[in-house]
Protein backbone atom coordinates (compact mmCIF):
# COMPACT_ATOMS: atom_id res chain seq x y z
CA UNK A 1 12.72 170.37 18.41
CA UNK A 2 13.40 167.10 19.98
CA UNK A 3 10.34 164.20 20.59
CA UNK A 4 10.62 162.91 24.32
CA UNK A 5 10.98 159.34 24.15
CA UNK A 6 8.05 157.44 25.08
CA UNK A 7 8.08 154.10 27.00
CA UNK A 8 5.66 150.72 25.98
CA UNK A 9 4.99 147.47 28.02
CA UNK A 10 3.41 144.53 26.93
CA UNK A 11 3.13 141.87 29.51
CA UNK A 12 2.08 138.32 28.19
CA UNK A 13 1.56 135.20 30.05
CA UNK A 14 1.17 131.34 28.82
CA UNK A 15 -1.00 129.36 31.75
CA UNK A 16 -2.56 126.29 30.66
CA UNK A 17 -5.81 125.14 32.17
CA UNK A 18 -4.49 121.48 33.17
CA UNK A 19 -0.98 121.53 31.53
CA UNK A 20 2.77 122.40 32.22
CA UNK A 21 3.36 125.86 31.66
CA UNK A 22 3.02 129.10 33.99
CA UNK A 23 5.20 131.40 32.76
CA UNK A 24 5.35 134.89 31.66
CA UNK A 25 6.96 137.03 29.19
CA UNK A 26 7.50 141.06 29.13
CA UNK A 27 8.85 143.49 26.52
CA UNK A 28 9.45 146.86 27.40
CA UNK A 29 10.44 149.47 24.82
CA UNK A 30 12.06 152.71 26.10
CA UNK A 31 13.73 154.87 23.45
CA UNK A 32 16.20 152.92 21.31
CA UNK A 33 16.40 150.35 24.67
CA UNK A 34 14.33 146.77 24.60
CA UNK A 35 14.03 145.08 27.43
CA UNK A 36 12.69 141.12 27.54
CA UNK A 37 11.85 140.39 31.52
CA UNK A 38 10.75 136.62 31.23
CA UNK A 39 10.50 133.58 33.56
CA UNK A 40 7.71 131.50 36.65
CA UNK A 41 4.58 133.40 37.36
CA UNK A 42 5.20 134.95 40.47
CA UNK A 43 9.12 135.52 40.23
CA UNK A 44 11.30 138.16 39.15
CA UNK A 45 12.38 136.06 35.96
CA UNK A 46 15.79 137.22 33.88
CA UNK A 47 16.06 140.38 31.92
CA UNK A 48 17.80 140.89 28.76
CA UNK A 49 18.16 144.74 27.11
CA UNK A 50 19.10 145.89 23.83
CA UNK A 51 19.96 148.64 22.17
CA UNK A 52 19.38 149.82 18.82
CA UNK A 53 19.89 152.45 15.92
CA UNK A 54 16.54 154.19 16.81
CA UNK A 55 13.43 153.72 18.32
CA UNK A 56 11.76 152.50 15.53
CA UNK A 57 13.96 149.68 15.02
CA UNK A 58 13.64 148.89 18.75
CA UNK A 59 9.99 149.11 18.35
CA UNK A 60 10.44 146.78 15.12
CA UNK A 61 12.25 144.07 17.29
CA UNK A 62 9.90 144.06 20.17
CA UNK A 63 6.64 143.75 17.72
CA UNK A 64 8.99 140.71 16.20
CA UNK A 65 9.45 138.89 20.12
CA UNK A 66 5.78 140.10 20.76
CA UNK A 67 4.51 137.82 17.65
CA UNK A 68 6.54 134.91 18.16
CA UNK A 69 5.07 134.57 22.14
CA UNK A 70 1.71 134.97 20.64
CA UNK A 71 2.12 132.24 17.97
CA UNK A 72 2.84 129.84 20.86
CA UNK A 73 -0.15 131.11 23.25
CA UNK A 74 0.66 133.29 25.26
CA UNK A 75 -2.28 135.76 26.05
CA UNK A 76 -2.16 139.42 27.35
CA UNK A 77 -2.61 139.35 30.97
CA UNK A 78 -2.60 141.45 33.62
CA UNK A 79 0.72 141.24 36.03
CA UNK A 80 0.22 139.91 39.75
CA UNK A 81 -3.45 138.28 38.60
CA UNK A 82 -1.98 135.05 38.49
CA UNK A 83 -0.17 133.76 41.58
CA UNK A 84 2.80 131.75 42.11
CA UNK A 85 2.52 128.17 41.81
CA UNK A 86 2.33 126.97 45.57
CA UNK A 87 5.15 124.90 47.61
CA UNK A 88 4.99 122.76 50.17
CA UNK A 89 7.74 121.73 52.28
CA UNK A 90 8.19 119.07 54.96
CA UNK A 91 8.59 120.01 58.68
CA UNK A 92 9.96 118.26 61.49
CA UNK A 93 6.67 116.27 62.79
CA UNK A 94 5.74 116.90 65.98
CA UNK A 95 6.14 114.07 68.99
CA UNK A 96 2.28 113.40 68.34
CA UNK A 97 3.01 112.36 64.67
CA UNK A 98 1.27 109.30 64.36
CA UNK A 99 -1.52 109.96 66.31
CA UNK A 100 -2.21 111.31 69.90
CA UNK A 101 -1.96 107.68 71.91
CA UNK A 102 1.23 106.36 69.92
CA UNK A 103 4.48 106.46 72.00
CA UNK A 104 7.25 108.16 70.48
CA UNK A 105 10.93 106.98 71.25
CA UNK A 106 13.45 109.12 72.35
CA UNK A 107 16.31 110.16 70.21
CA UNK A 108 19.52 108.01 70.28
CA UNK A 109 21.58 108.98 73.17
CA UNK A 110 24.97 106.94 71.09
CA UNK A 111 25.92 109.44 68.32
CA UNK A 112 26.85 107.46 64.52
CA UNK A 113 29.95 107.43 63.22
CA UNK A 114 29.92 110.01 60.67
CA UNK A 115 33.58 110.57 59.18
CA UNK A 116 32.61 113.98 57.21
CA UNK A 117 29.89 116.62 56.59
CA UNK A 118 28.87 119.17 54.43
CA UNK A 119 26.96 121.94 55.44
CA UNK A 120 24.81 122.90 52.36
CA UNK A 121 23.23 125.77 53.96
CA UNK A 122 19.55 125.13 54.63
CA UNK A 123 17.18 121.39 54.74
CA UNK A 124 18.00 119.10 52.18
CA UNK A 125 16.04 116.57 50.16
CA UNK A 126 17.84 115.77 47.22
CA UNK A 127 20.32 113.04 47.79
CA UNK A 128 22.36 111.00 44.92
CA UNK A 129 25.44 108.79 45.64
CA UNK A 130 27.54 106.66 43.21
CA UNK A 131 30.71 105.16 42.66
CA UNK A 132 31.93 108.80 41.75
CA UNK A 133 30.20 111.79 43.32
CA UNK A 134 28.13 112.10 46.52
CA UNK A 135 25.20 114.99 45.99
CA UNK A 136 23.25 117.17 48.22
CA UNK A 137 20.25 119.44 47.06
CA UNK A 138 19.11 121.99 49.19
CA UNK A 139 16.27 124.11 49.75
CA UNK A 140 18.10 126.76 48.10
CA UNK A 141 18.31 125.43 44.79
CA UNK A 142 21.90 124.57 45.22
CA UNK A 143 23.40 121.01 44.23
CA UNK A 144 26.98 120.57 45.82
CA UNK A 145 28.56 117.39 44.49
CA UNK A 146 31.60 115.93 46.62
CA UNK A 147 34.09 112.71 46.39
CA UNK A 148 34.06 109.80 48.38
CA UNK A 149 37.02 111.44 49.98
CA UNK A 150 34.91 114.84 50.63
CA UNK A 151 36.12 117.04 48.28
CA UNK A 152 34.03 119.52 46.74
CA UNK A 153 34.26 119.67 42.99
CA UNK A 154 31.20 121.50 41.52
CA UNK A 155 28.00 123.13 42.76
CA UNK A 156 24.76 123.53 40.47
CA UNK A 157 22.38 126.60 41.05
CA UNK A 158 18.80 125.76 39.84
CA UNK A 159 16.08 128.79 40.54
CA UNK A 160 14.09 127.18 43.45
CA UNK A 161 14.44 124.16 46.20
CA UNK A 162 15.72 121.16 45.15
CA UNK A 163 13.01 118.03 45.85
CA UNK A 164 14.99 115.39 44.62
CA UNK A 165 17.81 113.95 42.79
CA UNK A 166 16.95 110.84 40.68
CA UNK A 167 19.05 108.44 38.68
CA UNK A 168 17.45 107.05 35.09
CA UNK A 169 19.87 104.70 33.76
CA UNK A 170 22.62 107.02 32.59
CA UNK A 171 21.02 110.64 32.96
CA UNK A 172 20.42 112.42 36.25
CA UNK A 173 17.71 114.70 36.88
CA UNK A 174 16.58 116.56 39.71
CA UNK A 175 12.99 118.15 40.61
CA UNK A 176 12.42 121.58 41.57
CA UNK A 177 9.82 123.47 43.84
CA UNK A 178 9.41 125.71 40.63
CA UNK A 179 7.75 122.93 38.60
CA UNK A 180 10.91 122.16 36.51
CA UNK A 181 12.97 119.00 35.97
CA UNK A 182 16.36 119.56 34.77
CA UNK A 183 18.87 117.13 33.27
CA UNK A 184 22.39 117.27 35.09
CA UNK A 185 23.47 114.27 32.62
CA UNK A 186 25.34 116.92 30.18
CA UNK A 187 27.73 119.87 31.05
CA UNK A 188 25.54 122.44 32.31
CA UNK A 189 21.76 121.60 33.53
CA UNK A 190 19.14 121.63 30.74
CA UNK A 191 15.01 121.90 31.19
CA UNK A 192 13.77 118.45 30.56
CA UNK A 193 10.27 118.46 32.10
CA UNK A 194 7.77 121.20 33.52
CA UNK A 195 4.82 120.15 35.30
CA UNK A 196 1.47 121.41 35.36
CA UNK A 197 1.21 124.48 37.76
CA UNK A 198 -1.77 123.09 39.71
CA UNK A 199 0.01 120.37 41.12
CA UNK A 200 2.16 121.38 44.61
CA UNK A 201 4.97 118.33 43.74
CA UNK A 202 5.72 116.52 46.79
CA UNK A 203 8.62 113.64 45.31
CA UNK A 204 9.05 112.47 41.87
CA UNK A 205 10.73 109.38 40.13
CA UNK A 206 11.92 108.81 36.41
CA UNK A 207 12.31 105.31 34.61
CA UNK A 208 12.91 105.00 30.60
CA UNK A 209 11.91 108.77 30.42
CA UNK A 210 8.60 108.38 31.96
CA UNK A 211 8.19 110.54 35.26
CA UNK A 212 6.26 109.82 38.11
CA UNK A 213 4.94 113.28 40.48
CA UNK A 214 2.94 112.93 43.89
CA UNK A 215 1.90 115.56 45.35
CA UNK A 216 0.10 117.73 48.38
CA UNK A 217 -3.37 116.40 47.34
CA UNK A 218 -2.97 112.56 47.15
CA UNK A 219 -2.91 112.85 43.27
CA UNK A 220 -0.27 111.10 40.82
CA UNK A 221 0.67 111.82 37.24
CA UNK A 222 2.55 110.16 34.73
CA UNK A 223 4.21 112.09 32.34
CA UNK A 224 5.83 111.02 29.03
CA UNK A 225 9.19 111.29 27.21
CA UNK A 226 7.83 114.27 24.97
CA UNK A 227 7.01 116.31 28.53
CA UNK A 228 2.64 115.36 27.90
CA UNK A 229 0.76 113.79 30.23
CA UNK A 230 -0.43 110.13 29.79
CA UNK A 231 -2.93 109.86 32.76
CA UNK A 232 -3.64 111.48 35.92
CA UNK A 233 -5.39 109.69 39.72
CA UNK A 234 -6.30 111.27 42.56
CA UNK A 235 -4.87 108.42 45.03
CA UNK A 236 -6.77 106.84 47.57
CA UNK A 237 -5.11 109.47 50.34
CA UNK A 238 -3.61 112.92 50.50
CA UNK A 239 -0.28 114.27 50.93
CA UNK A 240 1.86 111.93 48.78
CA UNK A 241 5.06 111.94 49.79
CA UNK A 242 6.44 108.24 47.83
CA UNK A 243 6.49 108.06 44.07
CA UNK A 244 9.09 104.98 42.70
CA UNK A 245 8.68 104.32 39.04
CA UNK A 246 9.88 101.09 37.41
CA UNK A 247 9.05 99.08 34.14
CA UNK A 248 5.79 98.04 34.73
CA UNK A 249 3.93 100.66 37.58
CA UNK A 250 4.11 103.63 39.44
CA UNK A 251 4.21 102.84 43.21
CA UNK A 252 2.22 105.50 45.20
CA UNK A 253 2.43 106.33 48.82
CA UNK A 254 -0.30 108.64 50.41
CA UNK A 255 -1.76 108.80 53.94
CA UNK A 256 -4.17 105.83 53.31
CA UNK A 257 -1.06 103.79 52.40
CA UNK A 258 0.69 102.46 49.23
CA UNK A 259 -0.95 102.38 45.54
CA UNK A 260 0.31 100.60 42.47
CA UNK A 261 -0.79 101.97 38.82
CA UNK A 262 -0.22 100.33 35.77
CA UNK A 263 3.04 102.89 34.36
CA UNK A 264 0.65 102.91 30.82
CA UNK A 265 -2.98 103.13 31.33
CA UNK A 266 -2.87 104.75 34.95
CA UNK A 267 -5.39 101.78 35.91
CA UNK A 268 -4.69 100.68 39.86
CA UNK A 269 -2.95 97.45 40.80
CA UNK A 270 -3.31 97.00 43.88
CA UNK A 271 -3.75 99.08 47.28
CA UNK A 272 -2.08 98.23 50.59
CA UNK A 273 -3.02 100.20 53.84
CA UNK A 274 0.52 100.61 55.93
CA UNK A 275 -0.60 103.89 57.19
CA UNK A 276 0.46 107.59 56.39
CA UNK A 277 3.66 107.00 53.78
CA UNK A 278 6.60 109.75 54.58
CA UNK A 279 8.97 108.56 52.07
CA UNK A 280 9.52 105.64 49.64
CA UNK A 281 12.55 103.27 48.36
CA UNK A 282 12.11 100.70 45.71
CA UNK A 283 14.51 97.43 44.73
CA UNK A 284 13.94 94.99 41.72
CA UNK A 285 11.20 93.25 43.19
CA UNK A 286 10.11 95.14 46.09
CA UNK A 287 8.72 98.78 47.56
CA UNK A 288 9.37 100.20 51.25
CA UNK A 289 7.42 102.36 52.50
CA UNK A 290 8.69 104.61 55.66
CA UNK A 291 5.24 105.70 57.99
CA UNK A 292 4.98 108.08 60.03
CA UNK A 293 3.43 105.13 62.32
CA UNK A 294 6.76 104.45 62.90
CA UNK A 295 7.30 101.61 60.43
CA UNK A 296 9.08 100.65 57.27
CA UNK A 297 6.87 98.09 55.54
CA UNK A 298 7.73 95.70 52.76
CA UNK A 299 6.13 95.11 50.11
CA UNK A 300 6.10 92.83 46.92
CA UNK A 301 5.49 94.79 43.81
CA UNK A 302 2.44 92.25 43.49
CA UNK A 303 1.08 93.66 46.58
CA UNK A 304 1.63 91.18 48.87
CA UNK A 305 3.39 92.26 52.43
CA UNK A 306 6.27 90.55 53.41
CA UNK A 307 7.85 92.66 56.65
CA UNK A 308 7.76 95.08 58.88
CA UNK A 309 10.75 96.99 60.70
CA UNK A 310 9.87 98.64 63.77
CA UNK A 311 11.46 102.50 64.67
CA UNK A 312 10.58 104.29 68.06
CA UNK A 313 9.04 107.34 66.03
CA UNK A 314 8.02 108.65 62.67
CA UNK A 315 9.75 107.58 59.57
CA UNK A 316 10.90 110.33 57.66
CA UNK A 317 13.38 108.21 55.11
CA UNK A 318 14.60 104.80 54.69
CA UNK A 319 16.94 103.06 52.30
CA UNK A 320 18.36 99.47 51.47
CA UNK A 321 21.78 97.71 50.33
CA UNK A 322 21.09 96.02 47.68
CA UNK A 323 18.27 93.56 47.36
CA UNK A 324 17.33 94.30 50.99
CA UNK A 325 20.15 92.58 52.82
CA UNK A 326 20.07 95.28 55.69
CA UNK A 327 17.63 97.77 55.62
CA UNK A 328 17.99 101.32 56.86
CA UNK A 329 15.68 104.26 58.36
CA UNK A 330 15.83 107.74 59.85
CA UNK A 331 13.28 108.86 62.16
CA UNK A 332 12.27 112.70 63.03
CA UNK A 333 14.18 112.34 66.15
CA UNK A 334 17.56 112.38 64.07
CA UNK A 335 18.49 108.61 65.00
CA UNK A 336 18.92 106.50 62.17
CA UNK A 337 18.41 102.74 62.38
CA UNK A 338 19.50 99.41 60.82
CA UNK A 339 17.72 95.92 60.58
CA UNK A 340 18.60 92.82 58.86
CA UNK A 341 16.27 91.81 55.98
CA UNK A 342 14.24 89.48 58.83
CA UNK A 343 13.27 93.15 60.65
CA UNK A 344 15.59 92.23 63.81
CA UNK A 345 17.26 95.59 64.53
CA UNK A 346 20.92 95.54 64.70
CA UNK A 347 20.94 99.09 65.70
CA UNK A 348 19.66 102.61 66.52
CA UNK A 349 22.27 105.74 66.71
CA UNK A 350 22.27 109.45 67.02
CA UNK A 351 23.21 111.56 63.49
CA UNK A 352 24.67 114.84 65.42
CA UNK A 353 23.31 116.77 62.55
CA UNK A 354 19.46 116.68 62.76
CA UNK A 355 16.54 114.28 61.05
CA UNK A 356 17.39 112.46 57.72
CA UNK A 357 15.00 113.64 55.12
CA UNK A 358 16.76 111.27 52.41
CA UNK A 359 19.17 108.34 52.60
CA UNK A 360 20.87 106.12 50.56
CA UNK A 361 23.56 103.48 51.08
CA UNK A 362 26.68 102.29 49.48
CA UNK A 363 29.60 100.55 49.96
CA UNK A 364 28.96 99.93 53.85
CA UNK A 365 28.36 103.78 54.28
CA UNK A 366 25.15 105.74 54.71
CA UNK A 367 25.17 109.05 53.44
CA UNK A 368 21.95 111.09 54.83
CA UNK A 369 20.92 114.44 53.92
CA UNK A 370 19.00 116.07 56.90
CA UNK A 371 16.68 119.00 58.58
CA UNK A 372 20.02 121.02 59.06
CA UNK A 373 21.20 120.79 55.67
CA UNK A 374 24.21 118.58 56.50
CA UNK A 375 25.31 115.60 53.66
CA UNK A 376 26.85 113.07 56.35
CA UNK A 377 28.69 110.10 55.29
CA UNK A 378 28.27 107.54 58.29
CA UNK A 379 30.99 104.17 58.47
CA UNK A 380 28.33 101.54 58.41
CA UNK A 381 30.59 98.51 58.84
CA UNK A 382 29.88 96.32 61.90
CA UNK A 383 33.66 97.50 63.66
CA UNK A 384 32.59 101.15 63.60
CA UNK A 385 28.72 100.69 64.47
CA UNK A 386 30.52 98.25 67.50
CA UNK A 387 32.50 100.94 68.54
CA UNK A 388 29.89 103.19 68.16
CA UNK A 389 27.38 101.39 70.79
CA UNK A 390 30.54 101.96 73.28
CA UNK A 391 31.09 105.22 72.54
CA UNK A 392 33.70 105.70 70.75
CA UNK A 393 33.77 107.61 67.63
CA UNK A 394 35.82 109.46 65.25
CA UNK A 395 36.20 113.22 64.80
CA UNK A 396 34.20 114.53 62.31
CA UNK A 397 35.40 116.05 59.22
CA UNK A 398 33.27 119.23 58.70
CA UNK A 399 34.17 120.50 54.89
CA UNK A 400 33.79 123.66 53.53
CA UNK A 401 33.54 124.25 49.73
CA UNK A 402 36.29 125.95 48.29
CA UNK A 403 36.07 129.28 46.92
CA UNK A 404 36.95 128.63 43.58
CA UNK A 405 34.42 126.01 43.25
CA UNK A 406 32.62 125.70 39.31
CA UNK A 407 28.82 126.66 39.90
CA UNK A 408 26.92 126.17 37.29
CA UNK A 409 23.26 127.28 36.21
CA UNK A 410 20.64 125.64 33.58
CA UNK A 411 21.51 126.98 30.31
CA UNK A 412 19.20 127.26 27.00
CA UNK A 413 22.48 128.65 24.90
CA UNK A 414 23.99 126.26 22.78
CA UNK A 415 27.37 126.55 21.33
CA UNK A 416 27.66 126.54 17.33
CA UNK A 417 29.37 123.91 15.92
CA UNK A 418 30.16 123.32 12.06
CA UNK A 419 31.53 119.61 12.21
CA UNK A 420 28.77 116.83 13.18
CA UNK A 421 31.73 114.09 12.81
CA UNK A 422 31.89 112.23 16.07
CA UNK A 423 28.42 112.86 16.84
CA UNK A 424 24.55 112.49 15.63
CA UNK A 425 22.75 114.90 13.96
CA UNK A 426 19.12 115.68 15.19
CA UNK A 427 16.95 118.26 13.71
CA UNK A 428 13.82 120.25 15.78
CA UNK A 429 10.66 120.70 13.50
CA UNK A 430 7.21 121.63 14.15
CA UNK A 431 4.23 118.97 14.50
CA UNK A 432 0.66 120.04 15.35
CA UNK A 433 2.23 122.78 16.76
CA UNK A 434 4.81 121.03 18.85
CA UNK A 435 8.13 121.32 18.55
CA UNK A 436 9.60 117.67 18.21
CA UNK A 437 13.38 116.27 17.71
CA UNK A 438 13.82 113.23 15.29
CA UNK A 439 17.77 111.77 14.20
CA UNK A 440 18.25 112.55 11.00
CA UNK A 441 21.94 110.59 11.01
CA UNK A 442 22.09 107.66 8.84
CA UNK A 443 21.12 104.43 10.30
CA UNK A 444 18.31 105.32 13.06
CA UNK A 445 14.20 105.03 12.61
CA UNK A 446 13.58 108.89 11.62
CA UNK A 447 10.00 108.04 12.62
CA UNK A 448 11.10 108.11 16.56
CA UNK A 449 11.11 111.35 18.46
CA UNK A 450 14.16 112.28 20.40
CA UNK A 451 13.75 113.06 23.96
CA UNK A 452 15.50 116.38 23.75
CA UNK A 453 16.13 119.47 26.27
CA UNK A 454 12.79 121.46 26.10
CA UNK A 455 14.21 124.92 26.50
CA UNK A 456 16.90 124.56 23.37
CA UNK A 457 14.62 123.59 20.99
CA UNK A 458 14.56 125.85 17.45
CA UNK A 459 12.19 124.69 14.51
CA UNK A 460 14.06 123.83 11.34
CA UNK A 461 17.98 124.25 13.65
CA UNK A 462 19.62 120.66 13.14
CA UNK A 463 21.90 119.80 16.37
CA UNK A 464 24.93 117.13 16.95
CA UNK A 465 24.58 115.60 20.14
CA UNK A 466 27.11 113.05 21.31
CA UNK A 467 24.84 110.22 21.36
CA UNK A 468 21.40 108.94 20.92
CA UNK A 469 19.94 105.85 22.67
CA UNK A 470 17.10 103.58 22.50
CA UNK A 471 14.99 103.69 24.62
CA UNK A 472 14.51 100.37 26.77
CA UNK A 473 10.41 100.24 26.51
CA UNK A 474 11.62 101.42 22.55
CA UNK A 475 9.81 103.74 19.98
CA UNK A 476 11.80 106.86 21.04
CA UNK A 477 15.59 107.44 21.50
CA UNK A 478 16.76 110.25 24.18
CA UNK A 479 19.79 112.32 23.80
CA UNK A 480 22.80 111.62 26.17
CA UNK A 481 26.20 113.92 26.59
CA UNK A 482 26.92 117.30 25.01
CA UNK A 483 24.32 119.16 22.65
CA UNK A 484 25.79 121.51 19.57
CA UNK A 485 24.35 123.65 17.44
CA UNK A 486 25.18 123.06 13.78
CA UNK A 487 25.88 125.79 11.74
């Protein structure tokens, strides 16, 4: 007489009042087969099954993965309780942005010289360019990264919109509608931050390891190396589209204008009024702020306001060469602007491939990402922006991604290594019921934590990663390069 196999679900979630995670976690035993379904509240999340000799062994392994969940808090819950983290995304603004009476320019009828795009595939946000790669991150989740010379070389999938793409010294991270922050800085993408649920993130900025988020409310948070908060303000405005971090604040721009907190205590620093912020850029000694009353202001990082540049409509992005010789804006009527660092405009052109959510300039191009989803690089030298105002422009390159491109997708596998020569050694242990990363290689303060990928991290498993680095506020050291496993 055979015993019908019978099938068990436990559904568990971890949702902190106030904190980071909002996640869930399922086991499902049927017969000898085990199924793990885990991932974001609201999503379909990865599966994993296994099988085994029997059911009881199955039923063994599940208690096992059942326990371990619990012993970190997660809490039986009931599925489709909790909803999905919410996600706000910009839209065009309407020719009334700004308020009912303002004029609103017309689009440039003069189209920019753009010498290539890249269709990405929907709106982008995320935008990083250096002397290497260009980047685009879409609303899909998808990071395409292309020469100067507009080849495609590699595309990273992440599992929700892209936000933004952020430089910290040498590590590159971008922010995610799903809450997460992932490093790009190593061979495949790694969690380095998740943010508390309750906050719909509207931009974020890194410096040192400490991370900035504005969001849909007005509100700003500063968030440490370890991934904990060390304050949180509800801003003097909603809707906070501008967060720039940098050694000493976090600049915040909200509808009532631009905030300054003090990076440590979360105390305010000053408060400007420029109007409703769309979108922020920051140099050594100064923050822009791009309105949607169809300014770029400038302001000292004391405060005080030095200049205005005036656009014909909202300000959806704006960006600088360096130290503010020329500055640079798009508006929502896809025409992109220059000034000099006086606010004289030099001039105002057409993109051909819709309004610039992000910017950034270098080496006498502009490369925008925009409402289409096109990366465009634009020839910003004075004989093509001439030639431009006449008429005359060259054929754009439109580029396709080749088939055979590398994708890649955020990884918590590590590959085993027995041989820590040519690296450092780092070890994961428990404290106060954290997991935490310390060196334990000769020659570094074993008292410092180790800023360390978040969803790799094994008590008592020692790792060689290829380097370590101080910090440059000090006290903690952050992993940079590949990450091993040591057997």
């Amino acid at each position: 007489m055979s015993v019908e196999a019978t099938q068990e679900t436990t559904y568990l979630e971890l949702s902190e009042e106030g904190g980071r995670a909002h996640k869930f976690y399922e086991v499902t035993v049927d017969g000898t087969t085990m199924t793990i379904r885990y991932g974001r509240i609201g999503d379909a999340g990865q599966r994993k099954a296994s099988t085994f000799p029997d059911e009881a062994k199955a039923k063994e392994m599940a208690s096992k993965k059942i326990g371990e969940k619990v012993r970190k808090g997660y809490t039986p819950a009931v599925r489709g309780a909790r909803k999905k983290r919410s996600v706000s995304r910009r839209q065009v603004m309407s020719a009334q942005a700004g308020g009912a009476s303002a004029p609103v320019g017309r689009a440039a009828t003069r189209r920019a010289p753009v010498l290539w795009r890249y269709a990405s595939g929907s709106a982008a946000f995320g935008i990083f360019i250096d002397d290497r790669l260009c980047m685009v991150g879409n609303e899909a989740g998808v990071i395409t990264s292309l020469t100067h010379d507009a080849q495609v070389v590699q595309q990273v999938r992440l599992p929700d919109g892209v936000k933004c793409i952020v430089a910290d010294d040498a590590w590159l991270y971008a922010g995610c509608d799903d809450g997460n922050v992932y490093d790009l800085s190593g061979k495949v993408p790694r969690l380095a931050y998740q943010i508390s649920p309750d906050i719909d993130i509207y931009w974020l900025d890194i410096h040192d390891g400490i991370l900035g988020v504005s969001d849909a409310g007005g509100g700003v948070v500063a968030i440490d190396h370890e991934d904990e908060f060390l304050w949180r303000r509800q801003g003097r405005g909603t809707s906070g589209w501008m967060v720039r971090c940098d050694a000493a604040a976090v600049h915040h721009g909200h509808s009532g204008g631009v905030t300054s907190y003090d990076w440590r205590t979360g105390n305010e620093l000053w408060h400007q009024s420029t109007g409703q912020v769309l979108f922020g850029w920051q140099e050594r000694s100064t923050v822009y702020a791009g309105t949607a009353t169809r300014t770029v202001v400038r302001l000292r990082k004391d405060g005080g306001r030095e200049q205005t540049y005036d656009c014909d409509a909202p300000v959806f992005s704006c960006a600088t060469a360096q130290d503010g010789r020329y500055v640079f804006a798009g508006d929502n009527q896809a025409s992109i602007y220059c000034f000099d660092e006086a606010g004289t405009r030099l001039w105002k052109l057409g993109t051909g491939c819709g309004a610039a959510y992000s910017m950034q300039y270098h080496d006498q191009r502009l490369y925008i990402v925009t409402t289409d989803g096109s990366l465009a690089c634009v020839d910003a030298s004075e004989e093509a922006i001439r030639s431009a105002e006449r008429g005359s422009v060259p054929d754009v390159v439109d580029v396709k991604a080749p088939a055979a491109v590398e994708t890649l997708t955020p990884s918590t596998t590590v590959d085993v290594v027995d041989d820590s020569s040519g690296g450092v050694v780092v070890e994961c242990f428990e404290e106060h019921g954290h997991l935490r990363v310390r060196v334990v290689s000769p020659g570094f303060n074993r008292s410092w934590r180790v800023q360390f990928p978040k969803g790799i991290r094994e008590r008592g498993v020692r790792y060689v990663v290829t380097e370590v680095r101080e910090s440059g506020r000090g006290g903690f050291y952050r992993a940079y390069g590949d990450i091993h496993r040591l057997a």
